[in-house]
Protein backbone atom coordinates (compact mmCIF):
# COMPACT_ATOMS: atom_id res chain seq x y z
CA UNK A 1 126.39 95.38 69.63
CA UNK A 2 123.21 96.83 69.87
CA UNK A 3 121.65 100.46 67.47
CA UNK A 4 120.64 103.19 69.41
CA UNK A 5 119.77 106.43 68.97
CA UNK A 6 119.75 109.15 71.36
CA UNK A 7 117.94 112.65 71.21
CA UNK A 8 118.91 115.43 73.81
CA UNK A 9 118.07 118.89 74.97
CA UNK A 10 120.55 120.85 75.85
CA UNK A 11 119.59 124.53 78.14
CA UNK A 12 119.05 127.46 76.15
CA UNK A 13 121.27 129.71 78.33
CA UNK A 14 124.48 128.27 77.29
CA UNK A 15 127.26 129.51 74.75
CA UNK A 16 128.38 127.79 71.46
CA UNK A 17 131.10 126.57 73.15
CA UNK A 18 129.26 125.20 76.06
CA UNK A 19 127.36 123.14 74.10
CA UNK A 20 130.18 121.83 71.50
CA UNK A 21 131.71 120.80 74.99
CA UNK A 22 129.07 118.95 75.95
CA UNK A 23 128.15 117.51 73.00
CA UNK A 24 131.57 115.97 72.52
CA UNK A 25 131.65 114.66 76.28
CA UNK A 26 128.78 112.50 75.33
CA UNK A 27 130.45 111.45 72.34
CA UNK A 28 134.07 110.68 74.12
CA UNK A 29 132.02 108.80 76.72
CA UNK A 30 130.07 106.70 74.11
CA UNK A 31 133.28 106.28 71.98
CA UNK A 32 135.67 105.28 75.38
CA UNK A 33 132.85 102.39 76.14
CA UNK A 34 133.42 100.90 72.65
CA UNK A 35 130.82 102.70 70.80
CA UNK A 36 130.91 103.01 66.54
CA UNK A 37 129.03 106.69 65.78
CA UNK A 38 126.90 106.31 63.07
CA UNK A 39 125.33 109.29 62.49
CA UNK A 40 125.48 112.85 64.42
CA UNK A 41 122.78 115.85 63.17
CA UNK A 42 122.58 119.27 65.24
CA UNK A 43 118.87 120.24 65.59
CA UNK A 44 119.59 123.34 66.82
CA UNK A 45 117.52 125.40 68.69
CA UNK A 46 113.92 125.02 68.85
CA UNK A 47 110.85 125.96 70.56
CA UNK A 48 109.49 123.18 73.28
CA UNK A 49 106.10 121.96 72.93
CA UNK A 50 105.86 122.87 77.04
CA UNK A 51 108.31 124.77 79.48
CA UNK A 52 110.78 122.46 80.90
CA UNK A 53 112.72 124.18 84.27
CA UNK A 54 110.95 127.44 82.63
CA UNK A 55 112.61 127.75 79.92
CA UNK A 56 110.10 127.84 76.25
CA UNK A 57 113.23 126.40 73.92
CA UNK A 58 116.36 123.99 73.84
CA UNK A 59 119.09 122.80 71.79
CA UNK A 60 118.33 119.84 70.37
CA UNK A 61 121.25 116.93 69.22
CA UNK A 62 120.67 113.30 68.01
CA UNK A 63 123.43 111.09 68.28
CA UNK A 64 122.92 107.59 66.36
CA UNK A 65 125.23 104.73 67.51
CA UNK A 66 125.84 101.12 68.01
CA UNK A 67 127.14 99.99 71.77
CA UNK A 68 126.88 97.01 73.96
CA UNK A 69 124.30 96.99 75.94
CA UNK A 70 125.60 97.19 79.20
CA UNK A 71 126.85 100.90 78.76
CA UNK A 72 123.54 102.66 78.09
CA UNK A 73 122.88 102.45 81.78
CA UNK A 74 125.71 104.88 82.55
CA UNK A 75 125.10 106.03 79.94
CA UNK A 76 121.66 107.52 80.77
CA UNK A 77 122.84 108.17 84.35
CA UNK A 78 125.71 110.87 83.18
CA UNK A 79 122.48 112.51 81.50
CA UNK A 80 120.69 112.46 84.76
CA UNK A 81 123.76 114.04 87.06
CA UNK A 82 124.24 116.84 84.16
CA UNK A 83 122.24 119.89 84.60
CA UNK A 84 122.89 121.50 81.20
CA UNK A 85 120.54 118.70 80.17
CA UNK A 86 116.64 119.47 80.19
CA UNK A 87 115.65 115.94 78.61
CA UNK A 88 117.29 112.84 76.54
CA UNK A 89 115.39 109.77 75.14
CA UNK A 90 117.63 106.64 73.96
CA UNK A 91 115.70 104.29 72.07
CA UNK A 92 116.68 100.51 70.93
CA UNK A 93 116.22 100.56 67.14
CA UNK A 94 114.95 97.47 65.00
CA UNK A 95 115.60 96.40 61.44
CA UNK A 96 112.89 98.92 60.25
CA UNK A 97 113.95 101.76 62.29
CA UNK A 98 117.60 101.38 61.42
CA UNK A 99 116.38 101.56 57.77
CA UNK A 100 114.48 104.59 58.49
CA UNK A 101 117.32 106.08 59.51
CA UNK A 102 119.15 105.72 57.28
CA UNK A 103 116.98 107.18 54.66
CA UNK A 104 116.35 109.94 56.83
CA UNK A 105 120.64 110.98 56.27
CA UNK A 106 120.40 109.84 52.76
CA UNK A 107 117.66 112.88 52.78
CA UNK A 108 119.03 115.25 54.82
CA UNK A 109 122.58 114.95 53.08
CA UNK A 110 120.51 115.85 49.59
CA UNK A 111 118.93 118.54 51.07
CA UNK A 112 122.44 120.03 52.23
């Protein structure tokens, strides 16, 4: 089982509810390919450093998980066929990384 964390940008034009939808197909499809979530944070909406399909913001959602290997293929390629996605980014973490994170919840969950 391999860490990896995932950032997405989800269009600007949808609803709440469009997004909570989509948000939790991501996380069904992870969690029906044997993924563990271990951490989920909400960005929210925020301005994009350039226009992607013309649009100037997104909604941004970080998923942080551990998965064999072999799933983030499909994985990625469900991104690809979805068109309320602008952009996603899954990244391998390492031993440093992983610690990173988990400072970075440790912080945020103070902050809350």
């Amino acid at each position: 089982m391999n860490h990896y964390e995932t950032v997405f940008i989800l269009n600007p034009v949808l609803s709440d509810e469009q997004i909570k939808e989509t948000v939790k197909k991501y996380e069904d499809f992870l969690k029906g390919k044997g993924a563990k979530m271990v951490n989920k944070e909400d960005w929210g909406l925020k301005k994009l450093a350039y226009p992607i399909q013309h649009k100037k913001s997104g909604f941004y959602h970080l998923f942080e998980f551990t998965v064999p290997g072999e799933a983030i293929s499909e994985y990625e390629l469900t991104f690809r066929r979805d068109e309320r996605i602008m952009r996603y980014l899954t990244v391998k973490l390492d031993k440093h990384a992983i610690a990173w994170a988990e400072k970075r919840v440790a912080r945020n969950k103070k902050q809350a």
